[in-house]
PDB file of N, CA and C in Angstrom:
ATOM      1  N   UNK A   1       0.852  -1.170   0.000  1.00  0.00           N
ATOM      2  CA  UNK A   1       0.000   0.000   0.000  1.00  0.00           C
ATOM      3  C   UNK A   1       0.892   1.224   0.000  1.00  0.00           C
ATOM      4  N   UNK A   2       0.348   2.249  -0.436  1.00  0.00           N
ATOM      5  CA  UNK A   2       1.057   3.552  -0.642  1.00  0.00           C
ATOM      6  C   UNK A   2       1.656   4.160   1.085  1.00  0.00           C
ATOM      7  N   UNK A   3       2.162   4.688   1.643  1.00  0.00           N
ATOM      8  CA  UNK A   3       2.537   5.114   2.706  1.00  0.00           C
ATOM      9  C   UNK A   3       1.352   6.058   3.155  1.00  0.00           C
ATOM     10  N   UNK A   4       0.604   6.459   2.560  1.00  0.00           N
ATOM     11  CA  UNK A   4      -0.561   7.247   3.243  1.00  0.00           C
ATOM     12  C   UNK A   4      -1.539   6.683   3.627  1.00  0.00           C
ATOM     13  N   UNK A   5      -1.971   5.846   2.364  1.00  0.00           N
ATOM     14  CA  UNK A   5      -2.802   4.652   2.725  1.00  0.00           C
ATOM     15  C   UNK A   5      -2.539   3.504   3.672  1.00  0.00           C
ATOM     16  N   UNK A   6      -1.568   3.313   3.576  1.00  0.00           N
ATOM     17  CA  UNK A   6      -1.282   2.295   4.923  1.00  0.00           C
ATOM     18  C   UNK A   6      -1.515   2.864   6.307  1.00  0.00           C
ATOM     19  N   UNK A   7      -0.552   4.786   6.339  1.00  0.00           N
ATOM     20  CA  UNK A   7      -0.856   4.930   7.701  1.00  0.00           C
ATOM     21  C   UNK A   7      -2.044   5.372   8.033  1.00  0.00           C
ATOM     22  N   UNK A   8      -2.977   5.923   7.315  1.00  0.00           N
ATOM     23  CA  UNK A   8      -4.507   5.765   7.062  1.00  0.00           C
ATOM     24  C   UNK A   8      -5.083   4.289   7.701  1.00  0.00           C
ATOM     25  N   UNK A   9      -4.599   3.690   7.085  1.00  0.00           N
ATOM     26  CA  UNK A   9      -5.760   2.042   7.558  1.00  0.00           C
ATOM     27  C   UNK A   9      -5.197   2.263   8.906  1.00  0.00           C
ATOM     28  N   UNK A  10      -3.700   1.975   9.648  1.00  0.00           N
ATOM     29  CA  UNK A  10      -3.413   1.629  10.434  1.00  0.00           C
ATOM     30  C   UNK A  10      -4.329   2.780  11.759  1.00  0.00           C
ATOM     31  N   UNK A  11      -4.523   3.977  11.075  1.00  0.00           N
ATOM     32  CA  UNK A  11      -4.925   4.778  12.219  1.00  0.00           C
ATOM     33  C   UNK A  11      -6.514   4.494  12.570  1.00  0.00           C
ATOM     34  N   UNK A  12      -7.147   4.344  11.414  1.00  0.00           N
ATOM     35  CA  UNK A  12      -8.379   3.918  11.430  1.00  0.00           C
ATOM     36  C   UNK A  12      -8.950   2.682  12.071  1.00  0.00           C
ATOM     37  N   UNK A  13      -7.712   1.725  12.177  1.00  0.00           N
ATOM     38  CA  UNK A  13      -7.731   0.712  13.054  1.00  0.00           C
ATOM     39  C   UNK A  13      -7.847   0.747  14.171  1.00  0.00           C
ATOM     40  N   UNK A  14      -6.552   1.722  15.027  1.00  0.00           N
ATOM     41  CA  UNK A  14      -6.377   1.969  16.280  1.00  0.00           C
ATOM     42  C   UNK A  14      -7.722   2.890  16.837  1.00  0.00           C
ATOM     43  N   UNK A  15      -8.530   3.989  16.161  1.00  0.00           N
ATOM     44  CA  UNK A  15      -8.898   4.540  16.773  1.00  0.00           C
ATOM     45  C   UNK A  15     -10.334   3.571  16.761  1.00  0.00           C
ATOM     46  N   UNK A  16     -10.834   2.744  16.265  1.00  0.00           N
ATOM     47  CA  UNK A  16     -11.748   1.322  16.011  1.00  0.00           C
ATOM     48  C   UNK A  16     -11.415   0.664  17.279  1.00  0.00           C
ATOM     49  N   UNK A  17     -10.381   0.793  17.590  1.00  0.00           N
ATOM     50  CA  UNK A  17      -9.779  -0.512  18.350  1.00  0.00           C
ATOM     51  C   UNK A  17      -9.799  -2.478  17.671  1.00  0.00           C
ATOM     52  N   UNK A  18      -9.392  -1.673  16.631  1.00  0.00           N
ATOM     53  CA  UNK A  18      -9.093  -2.809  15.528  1.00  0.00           C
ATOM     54  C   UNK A  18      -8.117  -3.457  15.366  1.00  0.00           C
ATOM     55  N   UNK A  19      -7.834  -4.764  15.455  1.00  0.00           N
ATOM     56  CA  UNK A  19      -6.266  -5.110  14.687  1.00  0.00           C
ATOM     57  C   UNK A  19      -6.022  -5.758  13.298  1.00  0.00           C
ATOM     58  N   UNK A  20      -4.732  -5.888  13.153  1.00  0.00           N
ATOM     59  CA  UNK A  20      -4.670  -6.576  11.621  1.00  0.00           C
ATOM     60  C   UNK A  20      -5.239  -7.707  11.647  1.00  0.00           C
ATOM     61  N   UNK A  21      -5.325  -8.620  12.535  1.00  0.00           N
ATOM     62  CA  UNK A  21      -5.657  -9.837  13.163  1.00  0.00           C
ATOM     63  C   UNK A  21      -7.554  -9.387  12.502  1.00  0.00           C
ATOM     64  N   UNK A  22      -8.087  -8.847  12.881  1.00  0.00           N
ATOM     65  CA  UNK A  22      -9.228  -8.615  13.092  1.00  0.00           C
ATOM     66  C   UNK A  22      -9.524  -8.725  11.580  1.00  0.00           C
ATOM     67  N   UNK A  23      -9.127  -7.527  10.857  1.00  0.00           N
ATOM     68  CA  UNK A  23      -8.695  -7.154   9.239  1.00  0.00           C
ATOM     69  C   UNK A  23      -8.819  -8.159   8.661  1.00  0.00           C
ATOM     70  N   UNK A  24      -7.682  -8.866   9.041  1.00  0.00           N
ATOM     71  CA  UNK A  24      -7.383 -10.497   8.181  1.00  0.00           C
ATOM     72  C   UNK A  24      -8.159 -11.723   8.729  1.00  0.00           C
ATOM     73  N   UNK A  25      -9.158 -11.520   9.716  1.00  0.00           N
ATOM     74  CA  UNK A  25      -9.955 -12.512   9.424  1.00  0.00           C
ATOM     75  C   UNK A  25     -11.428 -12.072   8.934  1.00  0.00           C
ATOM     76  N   UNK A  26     -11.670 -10.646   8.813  1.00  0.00           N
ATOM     77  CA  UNK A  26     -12.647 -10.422   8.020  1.00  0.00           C
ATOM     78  C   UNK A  26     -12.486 -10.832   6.618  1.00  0.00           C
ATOM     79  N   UNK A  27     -11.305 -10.379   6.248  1.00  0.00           N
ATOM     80  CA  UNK A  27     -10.704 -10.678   4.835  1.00  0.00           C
ATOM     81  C   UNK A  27     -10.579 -12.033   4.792  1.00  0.00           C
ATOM     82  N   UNK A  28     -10.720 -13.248   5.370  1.00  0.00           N
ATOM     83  CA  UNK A  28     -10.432 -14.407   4.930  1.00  0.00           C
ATOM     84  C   UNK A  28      -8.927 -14.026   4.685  1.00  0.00           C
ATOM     85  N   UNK A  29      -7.635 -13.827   4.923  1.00  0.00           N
ATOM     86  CA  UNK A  29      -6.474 -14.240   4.612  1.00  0.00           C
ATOM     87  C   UNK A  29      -5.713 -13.985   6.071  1.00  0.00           C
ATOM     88  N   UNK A  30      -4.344 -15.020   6.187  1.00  0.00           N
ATOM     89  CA  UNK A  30      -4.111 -14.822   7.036  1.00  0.00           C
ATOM     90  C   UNK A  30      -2.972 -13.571   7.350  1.00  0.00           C
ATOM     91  N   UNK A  31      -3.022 -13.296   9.100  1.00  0.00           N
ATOM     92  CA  UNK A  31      -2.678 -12.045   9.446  1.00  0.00           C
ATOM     93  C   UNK A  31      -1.246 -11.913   9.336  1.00  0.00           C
ATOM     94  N   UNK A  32      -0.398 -12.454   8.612  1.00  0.00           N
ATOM     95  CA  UNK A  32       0.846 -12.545   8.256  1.00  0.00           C
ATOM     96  C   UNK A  32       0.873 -11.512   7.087  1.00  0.00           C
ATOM     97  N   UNK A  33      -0.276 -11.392   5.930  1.00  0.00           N
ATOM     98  CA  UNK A  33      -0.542 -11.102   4.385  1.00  0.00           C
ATOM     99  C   UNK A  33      -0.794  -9.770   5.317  1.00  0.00           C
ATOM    100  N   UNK A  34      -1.167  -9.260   6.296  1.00  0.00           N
ATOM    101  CA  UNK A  34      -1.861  -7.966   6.102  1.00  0.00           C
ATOM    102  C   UNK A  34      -1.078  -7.513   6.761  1.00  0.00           C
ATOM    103  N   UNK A  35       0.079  -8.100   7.586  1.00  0.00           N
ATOM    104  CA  UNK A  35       1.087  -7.293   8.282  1.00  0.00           C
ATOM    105  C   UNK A  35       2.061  -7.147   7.559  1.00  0.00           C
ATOM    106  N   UNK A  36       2.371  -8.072   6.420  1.00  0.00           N
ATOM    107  CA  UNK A  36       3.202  -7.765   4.956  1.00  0.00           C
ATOM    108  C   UNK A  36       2.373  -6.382   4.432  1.00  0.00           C
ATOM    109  N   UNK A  37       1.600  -6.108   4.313  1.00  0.00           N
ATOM    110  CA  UNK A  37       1.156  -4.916   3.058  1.00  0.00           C
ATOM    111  C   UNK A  37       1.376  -3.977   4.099  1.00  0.00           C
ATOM    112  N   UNK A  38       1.450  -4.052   5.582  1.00  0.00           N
ATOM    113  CA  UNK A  38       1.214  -2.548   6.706  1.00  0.00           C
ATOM    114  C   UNK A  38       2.481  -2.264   6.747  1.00  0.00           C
ATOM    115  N   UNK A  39       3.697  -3.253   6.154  1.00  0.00           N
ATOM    116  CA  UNK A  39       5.318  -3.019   6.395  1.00  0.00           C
ATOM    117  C   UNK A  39       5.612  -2.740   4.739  1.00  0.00           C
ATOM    118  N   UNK A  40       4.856  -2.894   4.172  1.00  0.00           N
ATOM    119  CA  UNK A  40       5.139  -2.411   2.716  1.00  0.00           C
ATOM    120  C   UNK A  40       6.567  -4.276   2.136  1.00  0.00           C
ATOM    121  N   UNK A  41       6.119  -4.739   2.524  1.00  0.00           N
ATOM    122  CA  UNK A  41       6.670  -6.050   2.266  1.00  0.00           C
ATOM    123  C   UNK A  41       6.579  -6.462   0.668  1.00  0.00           C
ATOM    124  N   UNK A  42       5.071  -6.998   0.978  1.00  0.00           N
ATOM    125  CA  UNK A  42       4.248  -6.945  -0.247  1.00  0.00           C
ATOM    126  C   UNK A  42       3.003  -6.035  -0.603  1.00  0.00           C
ATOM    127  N   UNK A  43       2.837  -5.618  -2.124  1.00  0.00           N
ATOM    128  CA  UNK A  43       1.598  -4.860  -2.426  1.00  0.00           C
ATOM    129  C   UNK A  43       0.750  -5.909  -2.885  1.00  0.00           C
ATOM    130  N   UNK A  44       0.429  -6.432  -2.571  1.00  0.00           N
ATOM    131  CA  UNK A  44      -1.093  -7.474  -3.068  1.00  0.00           C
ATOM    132  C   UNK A  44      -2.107  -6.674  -2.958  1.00  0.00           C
ATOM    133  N   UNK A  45      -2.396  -5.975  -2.177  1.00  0.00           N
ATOM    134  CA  UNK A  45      -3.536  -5.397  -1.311  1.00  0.00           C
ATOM    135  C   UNK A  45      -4.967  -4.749  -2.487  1.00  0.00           C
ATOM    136  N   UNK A  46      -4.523  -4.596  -3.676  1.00  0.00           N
ATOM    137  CA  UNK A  46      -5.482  -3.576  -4.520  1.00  0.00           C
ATOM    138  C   UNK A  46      -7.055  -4.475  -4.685  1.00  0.00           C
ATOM    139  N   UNK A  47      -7.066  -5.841  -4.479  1.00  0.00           N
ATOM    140  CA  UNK A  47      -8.585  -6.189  -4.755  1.00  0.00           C
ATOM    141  C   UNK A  47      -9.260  -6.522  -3.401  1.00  0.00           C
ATOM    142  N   UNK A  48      -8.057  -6.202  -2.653  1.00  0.00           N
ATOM    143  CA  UNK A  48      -9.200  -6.478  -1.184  1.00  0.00           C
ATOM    144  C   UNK A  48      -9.551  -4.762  -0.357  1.00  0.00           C
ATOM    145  N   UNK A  49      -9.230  -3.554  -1.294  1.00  0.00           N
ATOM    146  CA  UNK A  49      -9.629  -2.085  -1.128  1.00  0.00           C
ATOM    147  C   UNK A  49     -10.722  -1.966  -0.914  1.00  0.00           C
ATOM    148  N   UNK A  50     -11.948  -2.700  -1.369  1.00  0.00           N
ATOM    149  CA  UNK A  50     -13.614  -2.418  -1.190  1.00  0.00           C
ATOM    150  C   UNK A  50     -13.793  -2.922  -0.036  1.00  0.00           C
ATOM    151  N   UNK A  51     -13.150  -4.155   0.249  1.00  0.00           N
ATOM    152  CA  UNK A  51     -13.472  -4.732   1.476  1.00  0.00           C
ATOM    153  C   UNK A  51     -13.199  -3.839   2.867  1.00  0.00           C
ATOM    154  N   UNK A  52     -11.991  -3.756   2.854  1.00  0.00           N
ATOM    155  CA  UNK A  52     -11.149  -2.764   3.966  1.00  0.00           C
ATOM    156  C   UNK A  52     -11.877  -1.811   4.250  1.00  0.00           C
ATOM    157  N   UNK A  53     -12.143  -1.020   2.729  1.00  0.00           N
ATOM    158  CA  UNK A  53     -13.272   0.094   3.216  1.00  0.00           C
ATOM    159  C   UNK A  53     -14.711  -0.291   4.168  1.00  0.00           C
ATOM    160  N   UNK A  54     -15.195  -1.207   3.621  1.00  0.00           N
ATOM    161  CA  UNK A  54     -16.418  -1.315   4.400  1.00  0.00           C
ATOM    162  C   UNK A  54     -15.899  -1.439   5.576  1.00  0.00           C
ATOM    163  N   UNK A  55     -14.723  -3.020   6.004  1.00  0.00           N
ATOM    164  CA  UNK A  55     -14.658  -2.949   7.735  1.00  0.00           C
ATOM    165  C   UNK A  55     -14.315  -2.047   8.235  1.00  0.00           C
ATOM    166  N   UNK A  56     -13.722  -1.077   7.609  1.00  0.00           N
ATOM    167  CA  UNK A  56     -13.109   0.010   8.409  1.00  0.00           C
ATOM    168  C   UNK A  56     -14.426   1.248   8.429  1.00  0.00           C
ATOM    169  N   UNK A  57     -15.456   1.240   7.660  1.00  0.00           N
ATOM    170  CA  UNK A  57     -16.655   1.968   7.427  1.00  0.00           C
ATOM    171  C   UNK A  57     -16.386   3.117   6.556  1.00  0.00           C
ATOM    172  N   UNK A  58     -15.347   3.376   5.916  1.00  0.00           N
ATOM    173  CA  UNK A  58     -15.272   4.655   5.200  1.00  0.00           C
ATOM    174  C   UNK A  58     -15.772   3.844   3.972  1.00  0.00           C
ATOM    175  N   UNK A  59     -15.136   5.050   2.795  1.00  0.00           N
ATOM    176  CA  UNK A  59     -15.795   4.866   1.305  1.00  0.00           C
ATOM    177  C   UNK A  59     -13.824   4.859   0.752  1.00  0.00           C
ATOM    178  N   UNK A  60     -14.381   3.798  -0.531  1.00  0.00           N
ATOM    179  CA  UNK A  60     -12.378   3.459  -1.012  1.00  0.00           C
ATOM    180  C   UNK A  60     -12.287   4.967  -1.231  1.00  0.00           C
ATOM    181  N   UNK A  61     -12.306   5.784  -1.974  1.00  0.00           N
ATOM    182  CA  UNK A  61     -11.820   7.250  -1.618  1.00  0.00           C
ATOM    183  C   UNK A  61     -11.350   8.169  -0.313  1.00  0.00           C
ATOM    184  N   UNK A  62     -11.762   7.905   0.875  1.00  0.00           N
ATOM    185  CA  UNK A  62     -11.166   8.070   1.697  1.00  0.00           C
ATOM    186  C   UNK A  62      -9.985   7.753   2.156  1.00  0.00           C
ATOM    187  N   UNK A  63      -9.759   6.030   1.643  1.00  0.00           N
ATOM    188  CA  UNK A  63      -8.343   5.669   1.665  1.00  0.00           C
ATOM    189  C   UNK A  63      -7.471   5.672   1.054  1.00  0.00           C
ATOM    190  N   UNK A  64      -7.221   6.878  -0.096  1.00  0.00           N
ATOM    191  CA  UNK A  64      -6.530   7.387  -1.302  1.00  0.00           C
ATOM    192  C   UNK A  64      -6.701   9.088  -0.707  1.00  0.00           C
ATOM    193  N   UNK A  65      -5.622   9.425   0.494  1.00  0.00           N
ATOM    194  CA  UNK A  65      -5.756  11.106   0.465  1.00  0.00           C
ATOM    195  C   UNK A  65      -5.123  11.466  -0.653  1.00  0.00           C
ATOM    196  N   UNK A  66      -5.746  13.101  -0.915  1.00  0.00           N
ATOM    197  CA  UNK A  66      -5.044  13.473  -2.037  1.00  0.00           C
ATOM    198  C   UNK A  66      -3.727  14.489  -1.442  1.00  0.00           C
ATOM    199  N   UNK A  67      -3.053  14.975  -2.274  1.00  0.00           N
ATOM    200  CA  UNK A  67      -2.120  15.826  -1.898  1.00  0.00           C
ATOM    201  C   UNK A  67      -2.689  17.013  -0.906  1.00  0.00           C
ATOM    202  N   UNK A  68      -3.607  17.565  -1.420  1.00  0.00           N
ATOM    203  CA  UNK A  68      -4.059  18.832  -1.068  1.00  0.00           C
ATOM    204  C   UNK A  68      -4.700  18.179   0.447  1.00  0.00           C
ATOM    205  N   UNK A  69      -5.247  16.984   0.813  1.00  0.00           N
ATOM    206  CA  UNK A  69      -5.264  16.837   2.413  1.00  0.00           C
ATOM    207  C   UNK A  69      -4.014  16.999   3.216  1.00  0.00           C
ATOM    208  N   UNK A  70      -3.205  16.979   3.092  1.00  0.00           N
ATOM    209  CA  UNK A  70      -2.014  16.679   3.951  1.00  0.00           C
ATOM    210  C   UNK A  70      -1.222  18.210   4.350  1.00  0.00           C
ATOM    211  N   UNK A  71      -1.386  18.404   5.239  1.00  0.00           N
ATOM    212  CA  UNK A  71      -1.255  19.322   5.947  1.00  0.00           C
ATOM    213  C   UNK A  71       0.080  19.921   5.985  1.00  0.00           C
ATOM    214  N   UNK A  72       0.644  21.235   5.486  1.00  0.00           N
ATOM    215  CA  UNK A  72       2.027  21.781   4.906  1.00  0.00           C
ATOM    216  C   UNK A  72       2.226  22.108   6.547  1.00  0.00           C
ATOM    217  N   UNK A  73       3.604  21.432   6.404  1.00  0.00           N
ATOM    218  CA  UNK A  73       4.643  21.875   7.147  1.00  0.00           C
ATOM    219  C   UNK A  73       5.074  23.504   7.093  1.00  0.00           C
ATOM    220  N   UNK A  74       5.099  24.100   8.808  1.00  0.00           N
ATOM    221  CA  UNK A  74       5.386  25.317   9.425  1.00  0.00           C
ATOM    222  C   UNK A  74       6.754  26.340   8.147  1.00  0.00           C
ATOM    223  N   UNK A  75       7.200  25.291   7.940  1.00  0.00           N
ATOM    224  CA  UNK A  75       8.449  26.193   7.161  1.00  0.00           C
ATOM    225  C   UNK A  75       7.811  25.830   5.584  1.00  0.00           C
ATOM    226  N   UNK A  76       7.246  25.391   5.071  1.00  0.00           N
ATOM    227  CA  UNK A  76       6.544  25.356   3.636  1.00  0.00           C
ATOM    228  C   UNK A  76       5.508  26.636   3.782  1.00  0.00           C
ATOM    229  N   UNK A  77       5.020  26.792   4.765  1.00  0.00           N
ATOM    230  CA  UNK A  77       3.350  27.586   4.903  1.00  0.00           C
ATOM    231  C   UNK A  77       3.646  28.931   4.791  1.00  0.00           C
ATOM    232  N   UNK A  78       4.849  29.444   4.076  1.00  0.00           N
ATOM    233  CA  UNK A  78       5.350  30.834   4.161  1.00  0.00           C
ATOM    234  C   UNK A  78       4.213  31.568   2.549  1.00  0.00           C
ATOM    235  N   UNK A  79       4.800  32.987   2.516  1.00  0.00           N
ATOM    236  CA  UNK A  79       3.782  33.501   1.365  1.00  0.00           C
ATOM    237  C   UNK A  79       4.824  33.590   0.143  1.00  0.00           C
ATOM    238  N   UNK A  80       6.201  33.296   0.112  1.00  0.00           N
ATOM    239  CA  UNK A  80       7.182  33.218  -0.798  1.00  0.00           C
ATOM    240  C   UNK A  80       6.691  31.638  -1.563  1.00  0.00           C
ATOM    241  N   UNK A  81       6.314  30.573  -0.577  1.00  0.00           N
ATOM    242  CA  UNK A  81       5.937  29.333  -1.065  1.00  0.00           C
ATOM    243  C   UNK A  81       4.534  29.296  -1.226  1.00  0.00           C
ATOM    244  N   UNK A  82       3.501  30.160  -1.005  1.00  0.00           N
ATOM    245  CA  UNK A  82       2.352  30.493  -1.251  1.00  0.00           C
ATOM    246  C   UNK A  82       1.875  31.460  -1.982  1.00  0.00           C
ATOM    247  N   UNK A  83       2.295  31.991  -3.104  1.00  0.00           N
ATOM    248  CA  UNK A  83       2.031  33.020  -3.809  1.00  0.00           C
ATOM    249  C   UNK A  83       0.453  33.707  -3.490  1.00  0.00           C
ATOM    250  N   UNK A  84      -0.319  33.174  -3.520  1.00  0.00           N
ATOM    251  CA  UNK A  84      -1.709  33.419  -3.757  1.00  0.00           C
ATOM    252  C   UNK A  84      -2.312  33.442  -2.639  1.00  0.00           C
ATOM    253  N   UNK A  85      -1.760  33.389  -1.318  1.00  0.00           N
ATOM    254  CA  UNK A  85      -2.267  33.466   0.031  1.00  0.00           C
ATOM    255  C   UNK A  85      -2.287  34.738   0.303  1.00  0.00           C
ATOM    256  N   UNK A  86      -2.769  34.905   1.443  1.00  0.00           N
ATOM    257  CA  UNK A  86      -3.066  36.909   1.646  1.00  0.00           C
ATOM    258  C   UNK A  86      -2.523  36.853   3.202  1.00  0.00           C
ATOM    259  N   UNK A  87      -2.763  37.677   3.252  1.00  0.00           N
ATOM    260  CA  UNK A  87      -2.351  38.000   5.049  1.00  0.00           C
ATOM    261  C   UNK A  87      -3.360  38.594   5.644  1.00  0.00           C
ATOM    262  N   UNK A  88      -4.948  37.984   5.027  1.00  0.00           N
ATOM    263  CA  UNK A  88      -6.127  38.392   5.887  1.00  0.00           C
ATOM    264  C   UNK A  88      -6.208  37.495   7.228  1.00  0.00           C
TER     265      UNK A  88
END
């Protein structure tokens, strides 16, 4: 899984009080396969995305942030790196 998406599932887990264990036996596979895709081991993960979404209750778009979610770092957030920002 992509590094966002992984730490996405993983957080969505914890705050569930979910484990991979849990994951991988909803998924029918065992919890070895889903702690491979959370370490970036293996990417298998793309046809079991609908599933994940439901146990986890979001929609598969939620687990694909886009750039523009991710929150700019204190020294990026300047108006030299923001042209189009104001100082209202």
């Amino acid at each position: 899984m992509d590094d966002l998406t992984v730490e996405l599932i993983k957080t969505l887990l914890h705050q569930q009080n979910k484990s991979q264990k849990d994951l991988a036996d909803y998924l029918g596979v065992p919890k070895q396969k889903v702690s491979n895709w959370m370490t970036g081991v293996v990417k298998s993960y793309q046809k079991y995305i609908p599933q994940i979404a439901v146990f986890l209750g979001v929609s598969v778009s939620d687990l694909f942030p886009s750039a523009r979610d991710i929150p700019l770092s204190a020294e990026s957030n300047t108006k030299e790196n923001h042209p189009l920002q104001t100082n209202d």
